[in-house]
Protein backbone atom coordinates (compact mmCIF):
# COMPACT_ATOMS: atom_id res chain seq x y z
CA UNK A 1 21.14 88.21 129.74
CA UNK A 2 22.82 84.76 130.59
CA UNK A 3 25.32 84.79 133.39
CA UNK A 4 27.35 82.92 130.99
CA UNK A 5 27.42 85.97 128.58
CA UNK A 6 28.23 88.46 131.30
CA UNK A 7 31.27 86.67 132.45
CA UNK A 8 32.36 86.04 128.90
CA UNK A 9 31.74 89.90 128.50
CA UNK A 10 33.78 90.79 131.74
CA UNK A 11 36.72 88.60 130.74
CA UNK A 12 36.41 90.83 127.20
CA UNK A 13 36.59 93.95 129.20
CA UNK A 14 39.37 92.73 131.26
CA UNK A 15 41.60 91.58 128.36
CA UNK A 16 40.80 95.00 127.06
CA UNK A 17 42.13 97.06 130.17
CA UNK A 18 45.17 94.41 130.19
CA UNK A 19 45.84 95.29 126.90
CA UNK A 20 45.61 99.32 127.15
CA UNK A 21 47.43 99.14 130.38
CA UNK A 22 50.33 97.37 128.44
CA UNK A 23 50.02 99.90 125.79
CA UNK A 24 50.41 102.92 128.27
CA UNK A 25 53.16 101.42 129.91
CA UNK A 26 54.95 101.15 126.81
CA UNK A 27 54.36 104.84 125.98
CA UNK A 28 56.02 105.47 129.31
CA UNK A 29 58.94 103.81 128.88
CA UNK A 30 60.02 104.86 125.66
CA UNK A 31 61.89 108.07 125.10
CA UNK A 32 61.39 111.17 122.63
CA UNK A 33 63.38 113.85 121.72
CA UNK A 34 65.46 115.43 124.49
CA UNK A 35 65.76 119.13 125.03
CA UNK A 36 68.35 121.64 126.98
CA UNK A 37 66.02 124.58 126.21
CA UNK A 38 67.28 128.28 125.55
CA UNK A 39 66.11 129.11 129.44
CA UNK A 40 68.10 126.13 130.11
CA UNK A 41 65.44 123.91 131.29
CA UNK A 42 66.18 119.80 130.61
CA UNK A 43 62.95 118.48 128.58
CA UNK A 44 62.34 114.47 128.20
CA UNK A 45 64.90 113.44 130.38
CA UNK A 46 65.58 113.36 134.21
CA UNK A 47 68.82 111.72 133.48
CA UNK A 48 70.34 114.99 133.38
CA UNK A 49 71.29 117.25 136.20
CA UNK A 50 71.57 120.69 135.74
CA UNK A 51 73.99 122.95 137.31
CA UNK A 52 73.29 126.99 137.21
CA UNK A 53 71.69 126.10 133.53
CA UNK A 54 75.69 125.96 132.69
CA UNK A 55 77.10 122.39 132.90
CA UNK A 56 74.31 119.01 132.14
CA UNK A 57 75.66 115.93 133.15
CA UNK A 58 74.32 112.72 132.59
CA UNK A 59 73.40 110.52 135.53
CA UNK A 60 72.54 107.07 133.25
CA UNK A 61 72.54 105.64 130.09
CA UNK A 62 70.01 108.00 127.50
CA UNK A 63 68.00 106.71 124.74
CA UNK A 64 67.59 108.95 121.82
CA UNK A 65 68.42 112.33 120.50
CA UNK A 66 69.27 115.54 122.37
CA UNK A 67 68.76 118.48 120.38
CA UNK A 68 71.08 121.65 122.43
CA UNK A 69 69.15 125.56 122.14
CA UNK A 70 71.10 126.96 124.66
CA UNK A 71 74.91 128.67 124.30
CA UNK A 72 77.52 128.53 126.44
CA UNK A 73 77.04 125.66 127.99
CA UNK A 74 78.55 122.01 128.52
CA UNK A 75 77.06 118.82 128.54
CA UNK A 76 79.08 116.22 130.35
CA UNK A 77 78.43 112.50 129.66
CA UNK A 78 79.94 111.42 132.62
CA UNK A 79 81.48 107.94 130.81
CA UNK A 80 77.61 107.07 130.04
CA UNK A 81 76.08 106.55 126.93
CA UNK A 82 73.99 108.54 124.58
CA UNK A 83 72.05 105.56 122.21
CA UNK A 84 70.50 105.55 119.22
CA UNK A 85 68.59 103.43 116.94
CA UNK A 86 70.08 103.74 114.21
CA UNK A 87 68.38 107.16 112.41
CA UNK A 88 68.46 110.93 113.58
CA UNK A 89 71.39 112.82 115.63
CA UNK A 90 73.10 111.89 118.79
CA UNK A 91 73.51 115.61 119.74
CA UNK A 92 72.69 118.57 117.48
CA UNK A 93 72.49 122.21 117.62
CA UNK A 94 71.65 124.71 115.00
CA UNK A 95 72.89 128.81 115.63
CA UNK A 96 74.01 128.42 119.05
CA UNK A 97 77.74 128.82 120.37
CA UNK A 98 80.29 127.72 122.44
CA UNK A 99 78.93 124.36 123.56
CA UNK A 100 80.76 121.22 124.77
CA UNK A 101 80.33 117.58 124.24
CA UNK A 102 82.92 115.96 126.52
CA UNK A 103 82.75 112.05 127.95
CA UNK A 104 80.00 110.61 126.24
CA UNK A 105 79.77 107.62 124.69
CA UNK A 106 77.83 108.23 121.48
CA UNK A 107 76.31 105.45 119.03
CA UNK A 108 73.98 103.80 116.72
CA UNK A 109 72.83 107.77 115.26
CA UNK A 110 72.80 108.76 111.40
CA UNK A 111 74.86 111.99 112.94
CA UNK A 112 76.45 111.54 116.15
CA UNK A 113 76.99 115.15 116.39
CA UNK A 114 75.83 117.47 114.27
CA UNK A 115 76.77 121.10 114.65
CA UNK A 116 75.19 123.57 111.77
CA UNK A 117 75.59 127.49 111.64
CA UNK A 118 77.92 126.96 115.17
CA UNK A 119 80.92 128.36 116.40
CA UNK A 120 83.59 128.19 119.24
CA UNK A 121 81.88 124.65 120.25
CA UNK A 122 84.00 122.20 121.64
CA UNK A 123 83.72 118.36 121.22
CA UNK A 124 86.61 116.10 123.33
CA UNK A 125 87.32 113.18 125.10
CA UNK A 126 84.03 111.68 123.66
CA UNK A 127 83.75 107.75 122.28
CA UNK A 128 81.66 107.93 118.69
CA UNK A 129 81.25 104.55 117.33
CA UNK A 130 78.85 103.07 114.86
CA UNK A 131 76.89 105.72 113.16
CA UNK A 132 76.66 106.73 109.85
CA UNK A 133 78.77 110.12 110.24
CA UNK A 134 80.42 110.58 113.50
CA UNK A 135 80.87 114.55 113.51
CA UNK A 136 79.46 116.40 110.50
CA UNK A 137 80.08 119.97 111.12
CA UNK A 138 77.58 122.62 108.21
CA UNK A 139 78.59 125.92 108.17
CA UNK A 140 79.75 125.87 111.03
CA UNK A 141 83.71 127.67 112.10
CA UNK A 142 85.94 127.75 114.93
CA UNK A 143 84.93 124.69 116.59
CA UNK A 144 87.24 122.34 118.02
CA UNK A 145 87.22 118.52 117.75
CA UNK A 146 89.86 116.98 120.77
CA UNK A 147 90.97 113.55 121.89
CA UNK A 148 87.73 111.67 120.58
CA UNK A 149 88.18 108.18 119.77
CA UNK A 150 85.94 107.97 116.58
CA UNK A 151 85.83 104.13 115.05
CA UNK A 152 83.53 101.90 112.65
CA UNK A 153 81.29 105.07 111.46
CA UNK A 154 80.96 105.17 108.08
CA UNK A 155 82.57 108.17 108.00
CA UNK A 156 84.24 109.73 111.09
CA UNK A 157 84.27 113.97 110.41
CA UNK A 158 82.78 115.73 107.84
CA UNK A 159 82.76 119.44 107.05
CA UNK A 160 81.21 121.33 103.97
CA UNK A 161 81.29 124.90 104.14
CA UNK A 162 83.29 125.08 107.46
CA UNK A 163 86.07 126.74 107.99
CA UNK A 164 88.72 127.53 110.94
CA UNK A 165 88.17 124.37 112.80
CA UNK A 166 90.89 122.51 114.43
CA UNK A 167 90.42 118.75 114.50
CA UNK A 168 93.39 117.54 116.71
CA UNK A 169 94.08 114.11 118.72
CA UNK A 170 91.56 112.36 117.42
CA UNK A 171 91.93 108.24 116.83
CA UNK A 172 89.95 107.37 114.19
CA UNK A 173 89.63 103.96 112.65
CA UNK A 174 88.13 101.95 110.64
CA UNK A 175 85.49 103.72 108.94
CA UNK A 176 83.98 102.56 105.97
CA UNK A 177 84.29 105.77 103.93
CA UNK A 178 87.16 107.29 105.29
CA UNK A 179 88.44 109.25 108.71
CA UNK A 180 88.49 113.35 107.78
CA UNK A 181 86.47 114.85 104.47
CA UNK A 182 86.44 118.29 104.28
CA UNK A 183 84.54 119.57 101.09
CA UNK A 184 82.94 122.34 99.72
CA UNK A 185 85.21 125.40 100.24
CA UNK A 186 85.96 123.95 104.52
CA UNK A 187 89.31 125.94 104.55
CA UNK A 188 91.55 126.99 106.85
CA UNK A 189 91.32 124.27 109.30
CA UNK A 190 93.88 122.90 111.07
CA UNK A 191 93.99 118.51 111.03
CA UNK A 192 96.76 117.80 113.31
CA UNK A 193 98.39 114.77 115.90
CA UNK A 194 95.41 112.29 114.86
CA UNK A 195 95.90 108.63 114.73
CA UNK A 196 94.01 107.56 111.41
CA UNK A 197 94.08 104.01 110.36
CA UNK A 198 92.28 101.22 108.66
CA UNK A 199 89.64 103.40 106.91
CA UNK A 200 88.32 102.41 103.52
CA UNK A 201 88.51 105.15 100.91
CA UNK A 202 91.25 107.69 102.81
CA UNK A 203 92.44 108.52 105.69
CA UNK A 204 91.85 112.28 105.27
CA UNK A 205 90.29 113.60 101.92
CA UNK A 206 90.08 117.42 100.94
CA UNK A 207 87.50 118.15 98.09
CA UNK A 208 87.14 121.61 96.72
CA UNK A 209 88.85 123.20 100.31
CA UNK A 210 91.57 124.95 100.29
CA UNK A 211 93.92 126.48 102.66
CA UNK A 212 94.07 123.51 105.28
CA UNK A 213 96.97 122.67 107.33
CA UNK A 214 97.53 118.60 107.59
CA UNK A 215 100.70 118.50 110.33
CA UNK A 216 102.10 115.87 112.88
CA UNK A 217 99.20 112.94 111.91
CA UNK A 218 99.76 109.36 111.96
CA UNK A 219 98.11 107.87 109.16
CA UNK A 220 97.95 104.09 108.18
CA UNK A 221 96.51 101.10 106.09
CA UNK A 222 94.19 103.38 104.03
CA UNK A 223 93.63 103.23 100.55
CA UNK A 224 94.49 106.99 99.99
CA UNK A 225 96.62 108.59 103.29
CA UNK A 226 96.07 111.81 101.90
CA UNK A 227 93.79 112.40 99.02
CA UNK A 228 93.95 116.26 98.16
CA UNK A 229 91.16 116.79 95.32
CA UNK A 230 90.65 120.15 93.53
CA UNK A 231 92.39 121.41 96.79
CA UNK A 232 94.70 124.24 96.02
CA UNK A 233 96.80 126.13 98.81
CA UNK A 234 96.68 123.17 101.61
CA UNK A 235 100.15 122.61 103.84
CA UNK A 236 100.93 119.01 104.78
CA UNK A 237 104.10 118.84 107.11
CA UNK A 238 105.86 116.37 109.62
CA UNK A 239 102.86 113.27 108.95
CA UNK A 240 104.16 109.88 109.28
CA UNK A 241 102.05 108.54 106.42
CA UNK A 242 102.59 104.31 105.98
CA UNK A 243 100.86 101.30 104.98
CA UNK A 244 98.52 102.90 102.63
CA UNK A 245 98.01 102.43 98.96
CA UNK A 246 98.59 106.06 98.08
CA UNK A 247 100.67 107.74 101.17
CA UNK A 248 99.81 111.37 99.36
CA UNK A 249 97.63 111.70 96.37
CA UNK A 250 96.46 115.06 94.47
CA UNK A 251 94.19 115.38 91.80
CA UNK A 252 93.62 118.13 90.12
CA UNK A 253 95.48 120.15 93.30
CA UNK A 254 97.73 122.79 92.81
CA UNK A 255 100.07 124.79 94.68
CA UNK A 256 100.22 122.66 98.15
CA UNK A 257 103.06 121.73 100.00
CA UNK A 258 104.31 118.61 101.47
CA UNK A 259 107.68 119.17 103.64
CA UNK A 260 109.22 116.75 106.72
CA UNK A 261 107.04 114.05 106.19
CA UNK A 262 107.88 110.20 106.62
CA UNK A 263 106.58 108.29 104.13
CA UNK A 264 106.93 105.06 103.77
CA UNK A 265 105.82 101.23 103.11
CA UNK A 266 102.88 102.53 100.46
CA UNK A 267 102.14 101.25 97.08
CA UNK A 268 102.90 104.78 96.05
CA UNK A 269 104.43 107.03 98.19
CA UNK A 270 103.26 110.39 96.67
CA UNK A 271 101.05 110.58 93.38
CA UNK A 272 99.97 113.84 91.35
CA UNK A 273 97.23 114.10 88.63
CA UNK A 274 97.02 116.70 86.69
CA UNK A 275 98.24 118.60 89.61
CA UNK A 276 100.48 121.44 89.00
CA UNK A 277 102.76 124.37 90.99
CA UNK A 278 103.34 121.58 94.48
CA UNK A 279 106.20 121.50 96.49
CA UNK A 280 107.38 118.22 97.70
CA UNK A 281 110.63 118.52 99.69
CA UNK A 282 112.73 117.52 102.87
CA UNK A 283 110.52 114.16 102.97
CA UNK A 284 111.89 110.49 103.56
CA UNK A 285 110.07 108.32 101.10
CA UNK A 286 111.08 105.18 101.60
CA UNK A 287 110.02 101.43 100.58
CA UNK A 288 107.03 101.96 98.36
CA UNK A 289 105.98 99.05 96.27
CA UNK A 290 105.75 100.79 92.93
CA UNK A 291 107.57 104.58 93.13
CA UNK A 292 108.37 106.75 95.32
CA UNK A 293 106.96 109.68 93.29
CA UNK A 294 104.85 109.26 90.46
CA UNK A 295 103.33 112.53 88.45
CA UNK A 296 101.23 111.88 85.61
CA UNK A 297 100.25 115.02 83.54
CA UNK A 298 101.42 117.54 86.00
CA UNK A 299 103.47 120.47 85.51
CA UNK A 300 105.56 122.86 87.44
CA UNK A 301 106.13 121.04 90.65
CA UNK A 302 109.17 121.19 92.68
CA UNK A 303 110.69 117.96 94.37
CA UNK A 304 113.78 118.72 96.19
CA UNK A 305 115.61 117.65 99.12
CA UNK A 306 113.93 114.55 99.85
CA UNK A 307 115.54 111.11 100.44
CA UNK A 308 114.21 108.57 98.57
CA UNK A 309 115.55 104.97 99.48
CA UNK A 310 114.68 101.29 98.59
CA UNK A 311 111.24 102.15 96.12
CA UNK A 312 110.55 99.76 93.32
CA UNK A 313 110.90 103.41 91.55
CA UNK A 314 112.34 106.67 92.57
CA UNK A 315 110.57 109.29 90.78
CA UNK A 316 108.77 108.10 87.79
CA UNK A 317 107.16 111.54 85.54
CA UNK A 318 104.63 110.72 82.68
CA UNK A 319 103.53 113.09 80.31
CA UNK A 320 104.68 115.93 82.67
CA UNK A 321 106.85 118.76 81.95
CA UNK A 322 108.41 121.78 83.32
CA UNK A 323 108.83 120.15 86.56
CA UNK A 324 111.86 120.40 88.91
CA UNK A 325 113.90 117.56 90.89
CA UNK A 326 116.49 118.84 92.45
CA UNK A 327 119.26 118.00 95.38
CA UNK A 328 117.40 114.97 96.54
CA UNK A 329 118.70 111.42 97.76
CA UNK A 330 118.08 108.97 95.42
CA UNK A 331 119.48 105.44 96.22
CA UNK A 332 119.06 101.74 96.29
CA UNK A 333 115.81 102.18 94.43
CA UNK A 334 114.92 99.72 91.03
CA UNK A 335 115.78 102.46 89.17
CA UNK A 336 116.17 106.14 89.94
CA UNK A 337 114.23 109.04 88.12
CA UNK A 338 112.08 108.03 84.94
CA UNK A 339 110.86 110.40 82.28
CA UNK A 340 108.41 108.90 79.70
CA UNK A 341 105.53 109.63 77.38
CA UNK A 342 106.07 113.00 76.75
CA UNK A 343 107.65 114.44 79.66
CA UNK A 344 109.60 117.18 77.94
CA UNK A 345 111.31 120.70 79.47
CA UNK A 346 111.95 119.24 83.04
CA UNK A 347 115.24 120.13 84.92
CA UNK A 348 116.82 117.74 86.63
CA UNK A 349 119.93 118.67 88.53
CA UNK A 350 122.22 118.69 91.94
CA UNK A 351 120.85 115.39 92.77
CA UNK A 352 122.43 111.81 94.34
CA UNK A 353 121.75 108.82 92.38
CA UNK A 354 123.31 105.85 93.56
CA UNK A 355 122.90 101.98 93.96
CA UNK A 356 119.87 101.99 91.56
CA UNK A 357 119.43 98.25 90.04
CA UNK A 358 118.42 99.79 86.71
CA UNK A 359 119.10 103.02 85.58
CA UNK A 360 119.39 106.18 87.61
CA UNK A 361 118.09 108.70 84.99
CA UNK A 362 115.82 107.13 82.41
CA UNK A 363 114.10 109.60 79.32
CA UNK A 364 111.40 107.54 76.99
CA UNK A 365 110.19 109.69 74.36
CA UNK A 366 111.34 113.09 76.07
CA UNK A 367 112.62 115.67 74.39
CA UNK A 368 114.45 119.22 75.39
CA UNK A 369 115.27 118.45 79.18
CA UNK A 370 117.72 119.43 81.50
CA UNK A 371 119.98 116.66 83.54
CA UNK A 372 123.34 118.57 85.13
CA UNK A 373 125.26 118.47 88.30
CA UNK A 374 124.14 115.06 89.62
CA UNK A 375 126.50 112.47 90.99
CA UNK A 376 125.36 109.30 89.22
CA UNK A 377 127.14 106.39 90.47
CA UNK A 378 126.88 102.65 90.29
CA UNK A 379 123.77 102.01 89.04
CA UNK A 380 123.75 99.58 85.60
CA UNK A 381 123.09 102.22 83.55
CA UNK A 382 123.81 106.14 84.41
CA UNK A 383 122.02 108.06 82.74
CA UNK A 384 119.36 105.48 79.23
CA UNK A 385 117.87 107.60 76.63
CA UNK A 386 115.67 106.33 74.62
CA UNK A 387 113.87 107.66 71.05
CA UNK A 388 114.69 110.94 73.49
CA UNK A 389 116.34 113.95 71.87
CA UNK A 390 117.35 117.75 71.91
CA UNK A 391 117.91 117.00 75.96
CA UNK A 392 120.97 118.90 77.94
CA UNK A 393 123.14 116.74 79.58
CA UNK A 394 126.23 118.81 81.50
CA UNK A 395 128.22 118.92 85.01
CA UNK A 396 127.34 115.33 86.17
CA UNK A 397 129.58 113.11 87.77
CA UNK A 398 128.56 109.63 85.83
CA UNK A 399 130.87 107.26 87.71
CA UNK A 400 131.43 103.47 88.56
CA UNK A 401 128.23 102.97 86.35
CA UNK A 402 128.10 99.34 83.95
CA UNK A 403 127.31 101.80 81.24
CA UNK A 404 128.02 105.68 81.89
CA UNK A 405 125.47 106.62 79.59
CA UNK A 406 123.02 104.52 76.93
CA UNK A 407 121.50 105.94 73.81
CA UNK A 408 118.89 104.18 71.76
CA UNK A 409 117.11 106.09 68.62
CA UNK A 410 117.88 109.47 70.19
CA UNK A 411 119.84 112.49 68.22
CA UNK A 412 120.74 116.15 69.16
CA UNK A 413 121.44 115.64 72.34
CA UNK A 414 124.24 118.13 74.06
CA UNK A 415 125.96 115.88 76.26
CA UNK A 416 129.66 118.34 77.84
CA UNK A 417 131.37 118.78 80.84
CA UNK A 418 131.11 115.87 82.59
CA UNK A 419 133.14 113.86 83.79
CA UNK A 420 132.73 110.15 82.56
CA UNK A 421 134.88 108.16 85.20
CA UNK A 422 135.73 104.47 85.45
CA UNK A 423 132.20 103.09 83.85
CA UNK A 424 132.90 99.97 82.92
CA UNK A 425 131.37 100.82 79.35
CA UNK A 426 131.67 104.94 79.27
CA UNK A 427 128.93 104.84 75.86
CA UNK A 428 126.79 102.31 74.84
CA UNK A 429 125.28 103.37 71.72
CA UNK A 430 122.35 100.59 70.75
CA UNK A 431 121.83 102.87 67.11
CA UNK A 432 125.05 103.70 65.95
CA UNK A 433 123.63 106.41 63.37
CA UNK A 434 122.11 108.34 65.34
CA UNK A 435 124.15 111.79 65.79
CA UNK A 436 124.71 113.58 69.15
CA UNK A 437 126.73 116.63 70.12
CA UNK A 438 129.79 115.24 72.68
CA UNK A 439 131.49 119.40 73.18
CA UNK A 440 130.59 122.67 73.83
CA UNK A 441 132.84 124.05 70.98
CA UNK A 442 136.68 125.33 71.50
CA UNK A 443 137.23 127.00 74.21
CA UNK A 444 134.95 125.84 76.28
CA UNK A 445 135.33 121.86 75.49
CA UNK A 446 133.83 118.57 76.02
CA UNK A 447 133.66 116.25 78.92
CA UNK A 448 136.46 114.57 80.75
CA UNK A 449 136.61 110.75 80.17
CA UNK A 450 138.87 108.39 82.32
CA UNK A 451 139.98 106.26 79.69
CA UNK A 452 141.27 108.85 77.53
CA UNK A 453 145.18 108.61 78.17
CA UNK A 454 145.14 105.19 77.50
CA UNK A 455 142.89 105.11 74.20
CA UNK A 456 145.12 107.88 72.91
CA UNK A 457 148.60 107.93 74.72
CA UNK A 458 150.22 109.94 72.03
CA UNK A 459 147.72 113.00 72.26
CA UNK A 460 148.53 116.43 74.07
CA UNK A 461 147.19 119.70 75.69
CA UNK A 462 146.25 122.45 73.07
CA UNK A 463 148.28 125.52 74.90
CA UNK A 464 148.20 124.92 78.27
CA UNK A 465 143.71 125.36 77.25
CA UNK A 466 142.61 122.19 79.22
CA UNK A 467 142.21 120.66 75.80
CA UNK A 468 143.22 117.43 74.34
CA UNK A 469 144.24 118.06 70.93
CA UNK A 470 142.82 114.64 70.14
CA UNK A 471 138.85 113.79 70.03
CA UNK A 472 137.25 110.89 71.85
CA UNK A 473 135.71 108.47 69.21
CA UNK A 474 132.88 106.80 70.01
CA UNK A 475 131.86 106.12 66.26
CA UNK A 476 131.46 107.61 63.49
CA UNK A 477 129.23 109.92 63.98
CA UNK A 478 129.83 110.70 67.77
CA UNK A 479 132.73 111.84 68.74
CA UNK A 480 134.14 114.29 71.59
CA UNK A 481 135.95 116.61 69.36
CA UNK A 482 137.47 118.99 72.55
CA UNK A 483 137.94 116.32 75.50
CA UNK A 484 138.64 118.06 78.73
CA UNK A 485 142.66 117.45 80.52
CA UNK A 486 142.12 116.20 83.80
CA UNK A 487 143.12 119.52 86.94
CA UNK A 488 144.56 116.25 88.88
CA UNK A 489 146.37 113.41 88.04
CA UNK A 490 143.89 110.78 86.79
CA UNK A 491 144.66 108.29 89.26
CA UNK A 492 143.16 110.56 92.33
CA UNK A 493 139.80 111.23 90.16
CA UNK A 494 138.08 108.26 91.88
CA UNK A 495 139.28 108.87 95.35
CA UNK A 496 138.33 112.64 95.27
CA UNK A 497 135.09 111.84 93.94
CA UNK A 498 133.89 109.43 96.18
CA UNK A 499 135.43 111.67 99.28
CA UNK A 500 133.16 114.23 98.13
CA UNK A 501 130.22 111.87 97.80
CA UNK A 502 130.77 110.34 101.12
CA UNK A 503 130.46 114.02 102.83
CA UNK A 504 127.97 114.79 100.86
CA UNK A 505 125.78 112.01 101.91
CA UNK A 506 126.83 112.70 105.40
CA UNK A 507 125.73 116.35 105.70
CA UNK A 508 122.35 115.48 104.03
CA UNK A 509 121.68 113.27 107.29
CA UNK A 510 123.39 114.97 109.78
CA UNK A 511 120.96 117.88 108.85
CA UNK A 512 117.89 115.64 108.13
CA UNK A 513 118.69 113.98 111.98
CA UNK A 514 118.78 117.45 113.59
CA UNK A 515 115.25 117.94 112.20
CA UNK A 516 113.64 114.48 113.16
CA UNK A 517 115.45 116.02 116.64
């Protein structure tokens, strides 16, 4: 053998060792899967002290997953950070209890935490950033989620079939899905005082969970706020829900409740689909782009007590009946409340309609509902029917108005005892021959109508009855046949209306302030 050939040979076997030295070295440095063992024992790591096999904390930055099979136990990041790469679970732990995440900075995971068949755990104070789901929680109840700051996940907490969980104090922002899904019968968790903001889809969506209490959350510049779908039974109080394209949406959600919120600067401010038996009440819905309210084929829901001020719309119903609006605020909107397509057997009554641009009660095609005791006042038109008949229209106060009430292609409506007062036009009827009923028969009369002494100067009381013994005229075939006497002179009508107004509007704040309080 040539000496040239063995040192050709030797620099082979050289490269070679080089090579599989590198190799090892490599294997070295690069992490698996961590373990905190049942027994307690720390496996993969010595970046972790251990303290009476009770409390881990980290002592540096930790590549890769740690997988928990010990209870009762907590695992302090100590402001270092738990990093992935991209795939796999930050921390997870299947059947085992009581276990806290607190401190750690968690990132770059497909799960950042992932608890499944867990309970009584506790995750707080924790930074989870840039995974694919920051918490996902299976099966797993009674856990508690606290003061995490949870941003650009795609999605930062997920539950399906988890229930009794309290998610509370949580920032999280700008996911690309959305902040908070619960789905798959997660109920009776508690979602309260989180900051949620600038996620894609929703801010907080409940799917097929009911039973959920949403209370005390600020939630911002989402496309949905709230987005409750075939979610019955869920309580959403006191959220201060702005900047979103839906502040509140259900679909296909019955029988939830949304009371003392603040809701305001959205597209929408609340929106139900085919959504039936809600409560929406006490709220401030305020400068929404399109309505305040908007149901579209839903049925049987209560809106009462809210204020609703400067909305493109108030409350705008389509194709939705039986539905109740009631003692609410309703001023300086576009136009107040709007019934079309439809939207028959709805009562609307005891409720403030003022300084609407438009109308304050509009009914398109809406047949057999019921509009009495409002206070409808300067708005262009009072109350606008149109191709809308067999409605009820009694005890409102239509005053100061352009037109007190409008009437195009509508018949057999039942429009007594109110009081028609200083409308600059008291009827406008756009279809002359279209017959309406103006009384309630003798004794019980008609409405009152300001300009009745001096259209008919000559005309007196029927026996002391309250009667004019004159009709009103409007034309031929419309006419007040039993027009009611004023109880006070006419010239104090006005003041005594507006008096009452004015205190009416002022007790509605005072008591909506003492709440806020």
């Amino acid at each position: 053998m040539s000496s040239k050939f063995v040192l050709v040979l030797g620099l082979v076997f050289v490269l070679l060792g080089v090579v599989g030295v590198a190799i090892n070295v490599e294997r070295v440095e690069a992490s698996g899967t961590i373990y905190i063992r049942a027994n307690g024992l720390v496996e993969g790591t010595n970046k972790i002290t251990n303290v009476g096999n009770i409390t881990y904390t980290f002592t540096d930055n930790i590549t890769d997953s740690i997988v928990v099979e010990r209870s009762n136990i907590i695992v302090d990041g100590n402001g270092y950070t738990l990093q992935g790469t991209g795939s796999g679970d930050g921390f997870y732990w299947n059947g085992v209890n009581n276990v806290t995440i607190q401190d750690t900075n968690i990132e770059d995971f497909w799960y950042g935490i992932y608890l499944e068949s867990s309970s009584n755990s506790n995750v707080s104070g924790n930074t989870i950033a840039h995974n694919d789901y920051g918490i996902w929680l299976f099966r797993s109840s009674g856990n508690s989620m606290r003061g995490n700051n949870i941003t650009n996940n795609a999605l930062g907490i997920r539950h399906q079939y988890s229930s009794n969980n309290s998610i509370s104090g949580n920032n999280i922002a700008n996911s690309q899905q959305g902040g908070i899904y619960l789905f798959s019968s997660s109920n009776y968790n508690n979602i309260n005082g989180n900051t949620i903001t600038t996620n894609n889809q929703y801010g907080i969506r409940l799917d097929q969970s009911p039973d959920n209490s949403i209370n005390g959350n600020n939630i911002t510049n989402n496309q949905n706020g709230i987005w409750l779908h075939y979610s019955p039974d869920n309580s959403i109080n006191g959220n201060n829900i702005t900047n979103n394209q839906n502040g509140i949406r259900f679909s296909f959600s019955s029988n939830n409740s949304i009371n003392g919120d603040n809701i305001t600067n959205n597209e929408i401010g609340i929106k139900l689909e085919s959504s039936s038996n809600n409560s929406i009440s006490e709220s401030n819905i305020t400068n929404s782009g399109v309505d305040g309210i908007w149901l579209d084929y839903s049925s049987s829901n209560d809106i009462s007590g809210n204020n609703m001020m400067n909305n493109q719309g108030g409350i705008l119903l389509s194709f939705s009946s039986l539905n109740s609006i009631s003692g609410n605020n309703i001023t300086n909107n576009q136009y107040g409340i709007h019934l079309d397509y439809s939207s028959d057997n709805n009562d609307i009554s005891g409720n403030n309609i003022k300084n609407n641009g438009a109308h304050g009660i509009w009914l398109g095609f809406s047949s057999n509902n019921g509009i009495s005791g409002n206070n409808i006042t300067n708005n262009q038109y009072g109350i606008y029917l149109d191709s809308s008949s067999a409605n009820g229209i009694s005890r409102n106060n239509i005053t100061s108005n352009q037109y007190g009430i409008r009437l195009d292609y509508s018949s057999h409506n039942n429009v007594h005892h109110n009081n028609f007062i200083y409308n600059t036009q008291q009827v406008y009827l756009y279809t002359p021959n279209y017959a309406n009923v103006w009384d309630d028969g003798y004794p019980s009369g008609g409405n009152y109508w300001s300009d009745y002494e001096e259209k008919y100067p000559n005309a007196t009381e029927i026996n002391d009855s309250g009667i004019w013994d004159t009709p009103y005229v409007i034309d031929e075939n419309n006419q007040d046949n039993y027009p009611i006497v004023p109880e006070f002179p006419s010239f104090l009508i006005l003041p005594l209306f507006m008096i009452a107004t004015l205190l009416a509007v002022i007790v509605y704040k005072r008591k909506h302030t003492v709440r806020q309080i």
